[in-house]
N, C-alpha and C. Protein backbone atom coordinates (compact mmCIF):
# COMPACT_ATOMS: atom_id res chain seq x y z
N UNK A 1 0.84 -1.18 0.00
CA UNK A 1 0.00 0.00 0.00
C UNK A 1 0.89 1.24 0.00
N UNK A 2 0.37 2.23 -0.80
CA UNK A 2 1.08 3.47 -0.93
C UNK A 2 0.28 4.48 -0.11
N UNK A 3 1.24 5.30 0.64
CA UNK A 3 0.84 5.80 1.82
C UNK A 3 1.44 7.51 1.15
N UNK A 4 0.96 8.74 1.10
CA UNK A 4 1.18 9.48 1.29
C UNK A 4 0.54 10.76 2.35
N UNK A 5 1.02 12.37 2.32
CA UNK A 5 0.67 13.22 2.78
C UNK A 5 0.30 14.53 2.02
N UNK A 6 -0.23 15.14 2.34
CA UNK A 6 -0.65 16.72 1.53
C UNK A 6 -0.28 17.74 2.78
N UNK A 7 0.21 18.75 2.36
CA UNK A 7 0.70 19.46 2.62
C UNK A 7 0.30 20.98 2.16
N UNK A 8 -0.44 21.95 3.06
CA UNK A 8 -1.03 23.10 2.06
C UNK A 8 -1.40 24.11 2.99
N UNK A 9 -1.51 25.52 2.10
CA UNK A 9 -2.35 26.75 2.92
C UNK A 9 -2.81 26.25 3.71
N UNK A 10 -3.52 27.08 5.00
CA UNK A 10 -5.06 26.83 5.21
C UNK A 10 -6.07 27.34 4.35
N UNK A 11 -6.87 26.90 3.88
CA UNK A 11 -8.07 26.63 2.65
C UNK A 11 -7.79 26.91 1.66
N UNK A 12 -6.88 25.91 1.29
CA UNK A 12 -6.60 25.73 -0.06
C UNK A 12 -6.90 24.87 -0.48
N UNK A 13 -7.44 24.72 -2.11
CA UNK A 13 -8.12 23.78 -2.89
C UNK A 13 -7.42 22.76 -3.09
N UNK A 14 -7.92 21.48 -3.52
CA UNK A 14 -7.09 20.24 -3.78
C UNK A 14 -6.22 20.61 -4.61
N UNK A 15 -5.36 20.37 -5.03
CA UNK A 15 -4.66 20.34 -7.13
C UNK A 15 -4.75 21.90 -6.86
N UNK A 16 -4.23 22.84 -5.63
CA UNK A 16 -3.98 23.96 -6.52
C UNK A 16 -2.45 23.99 -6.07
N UNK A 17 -1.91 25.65 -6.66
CA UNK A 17 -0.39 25.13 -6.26
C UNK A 17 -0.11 25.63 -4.72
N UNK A 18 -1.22 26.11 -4.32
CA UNK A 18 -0.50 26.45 -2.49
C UNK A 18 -0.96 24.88 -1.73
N UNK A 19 -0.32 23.64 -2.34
CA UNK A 19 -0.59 22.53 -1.62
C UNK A 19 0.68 21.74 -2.67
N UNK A 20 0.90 20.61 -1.83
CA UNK A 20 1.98 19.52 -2.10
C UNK A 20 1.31 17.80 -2.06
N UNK A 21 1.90 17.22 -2.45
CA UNK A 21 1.94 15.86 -2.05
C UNK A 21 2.83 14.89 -1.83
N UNK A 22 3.92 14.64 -0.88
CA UNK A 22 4.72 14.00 -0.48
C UNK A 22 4.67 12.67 -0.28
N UNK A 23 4.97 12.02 -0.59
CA UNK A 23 4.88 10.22 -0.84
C UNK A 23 5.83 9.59 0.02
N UNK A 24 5.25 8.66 1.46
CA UNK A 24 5.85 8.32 2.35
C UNK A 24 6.54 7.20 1.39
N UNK A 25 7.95 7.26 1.56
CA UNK A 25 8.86 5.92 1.24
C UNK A 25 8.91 5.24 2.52
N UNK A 26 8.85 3.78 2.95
CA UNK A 26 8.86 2.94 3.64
C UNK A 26 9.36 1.49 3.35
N UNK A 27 10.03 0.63 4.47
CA UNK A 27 10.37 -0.26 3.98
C UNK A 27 9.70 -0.92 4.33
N UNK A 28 8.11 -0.88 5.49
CA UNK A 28 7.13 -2.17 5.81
C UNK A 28 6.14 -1.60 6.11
N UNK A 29 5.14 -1.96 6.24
CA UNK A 29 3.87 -1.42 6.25
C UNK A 29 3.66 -1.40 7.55
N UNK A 30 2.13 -0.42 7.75
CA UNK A 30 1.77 0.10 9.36
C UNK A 30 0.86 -1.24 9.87
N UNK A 31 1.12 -1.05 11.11
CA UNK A 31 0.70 -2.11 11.70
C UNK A 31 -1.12 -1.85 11.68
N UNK A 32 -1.52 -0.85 12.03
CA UNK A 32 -2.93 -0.36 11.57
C UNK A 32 -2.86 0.92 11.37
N UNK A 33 -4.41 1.44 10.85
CA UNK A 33 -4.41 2.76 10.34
C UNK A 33 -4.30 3.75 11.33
N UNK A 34 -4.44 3.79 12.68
CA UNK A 34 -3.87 5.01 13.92
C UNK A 34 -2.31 5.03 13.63
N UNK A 35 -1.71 4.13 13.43
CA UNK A 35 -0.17 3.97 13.50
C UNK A 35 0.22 4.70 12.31
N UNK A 36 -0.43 4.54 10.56
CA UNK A 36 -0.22 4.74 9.68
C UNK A 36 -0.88 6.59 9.68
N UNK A 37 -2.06 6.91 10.59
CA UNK A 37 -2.38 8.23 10.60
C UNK A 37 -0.95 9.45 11.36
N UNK A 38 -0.78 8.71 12.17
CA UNK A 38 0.29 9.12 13.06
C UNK A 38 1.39 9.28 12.39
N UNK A 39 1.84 8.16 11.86
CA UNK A 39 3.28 8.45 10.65
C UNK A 39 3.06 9.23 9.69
N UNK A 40 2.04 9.86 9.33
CA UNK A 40 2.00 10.42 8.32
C UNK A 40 1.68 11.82 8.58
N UNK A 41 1.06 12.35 9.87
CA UNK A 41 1.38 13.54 10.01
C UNK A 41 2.57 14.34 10.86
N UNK A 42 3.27 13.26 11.40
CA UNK A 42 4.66 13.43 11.67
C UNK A 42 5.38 13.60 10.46
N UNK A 43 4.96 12.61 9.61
CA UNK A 43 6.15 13.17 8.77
C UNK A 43 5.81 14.89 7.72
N UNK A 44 4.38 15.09 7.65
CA UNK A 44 4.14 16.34 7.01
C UNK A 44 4.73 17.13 8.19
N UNK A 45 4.67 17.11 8.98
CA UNK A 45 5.39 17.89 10.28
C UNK A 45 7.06 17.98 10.24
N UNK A 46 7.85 16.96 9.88
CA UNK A 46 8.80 17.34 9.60
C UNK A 46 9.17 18.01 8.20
N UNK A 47 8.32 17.69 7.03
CA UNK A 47 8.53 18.40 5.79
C UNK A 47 8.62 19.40 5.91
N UNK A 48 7.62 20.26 7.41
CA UNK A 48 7.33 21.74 7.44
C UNK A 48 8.12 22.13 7.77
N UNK A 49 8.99 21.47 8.98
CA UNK A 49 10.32 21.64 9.82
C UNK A 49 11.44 21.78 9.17
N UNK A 50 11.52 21.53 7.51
CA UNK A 50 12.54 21.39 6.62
C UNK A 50 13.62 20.14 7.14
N UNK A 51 13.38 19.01 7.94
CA UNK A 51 13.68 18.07 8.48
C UNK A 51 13.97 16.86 7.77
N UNK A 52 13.34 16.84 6.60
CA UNK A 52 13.54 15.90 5.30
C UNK A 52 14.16 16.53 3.71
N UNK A 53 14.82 15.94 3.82
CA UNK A 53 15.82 16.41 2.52
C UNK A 53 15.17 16.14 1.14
N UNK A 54 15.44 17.10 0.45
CA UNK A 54 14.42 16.96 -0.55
C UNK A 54 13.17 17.20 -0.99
N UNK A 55 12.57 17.59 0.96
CA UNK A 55 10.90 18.09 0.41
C UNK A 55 10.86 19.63 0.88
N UNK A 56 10.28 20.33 0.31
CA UNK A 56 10.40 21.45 1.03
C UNK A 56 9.26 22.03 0.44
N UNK A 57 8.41 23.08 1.51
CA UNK A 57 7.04 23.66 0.71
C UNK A 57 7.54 25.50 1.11
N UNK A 58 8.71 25.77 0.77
CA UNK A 58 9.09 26.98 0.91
C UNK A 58 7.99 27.73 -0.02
N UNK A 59 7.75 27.47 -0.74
CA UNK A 59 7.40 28.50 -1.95
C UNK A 59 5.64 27.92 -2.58
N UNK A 60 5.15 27.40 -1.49
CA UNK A 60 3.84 27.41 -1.11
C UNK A 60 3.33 28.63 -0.51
């Protein structure tokens, strides 16, 4: 299963450009979906933090 996050304004439209979509890479899947909700807004939390290399929503 492919797991990602969105990342955006507050009220901003789906598909516009003040929003992102970051695609969790993983090497095993979540044990259930609280675990998999949790990993995934930690990790939009570090995207924001500039904490992950490579993602960055500076120019959102």
């Amino acid at each position: 299963m492919t797991w990602a996050v969105r990342v955006c304004r507050p009220g901003a439209i789906s598909g516009s450009t003040a929003s992102r979509v970051f695609r969790l890479v993983l090497p095993a899947t979540f044990a259930d979906f609280g675990v998999a909700k949790r990993s995934a807004s930690q990790y939009g939390a570090d995207i924001i933090d500039g904490k992950i290399e490579g993602a960055t929503v500076q120019d959102l």
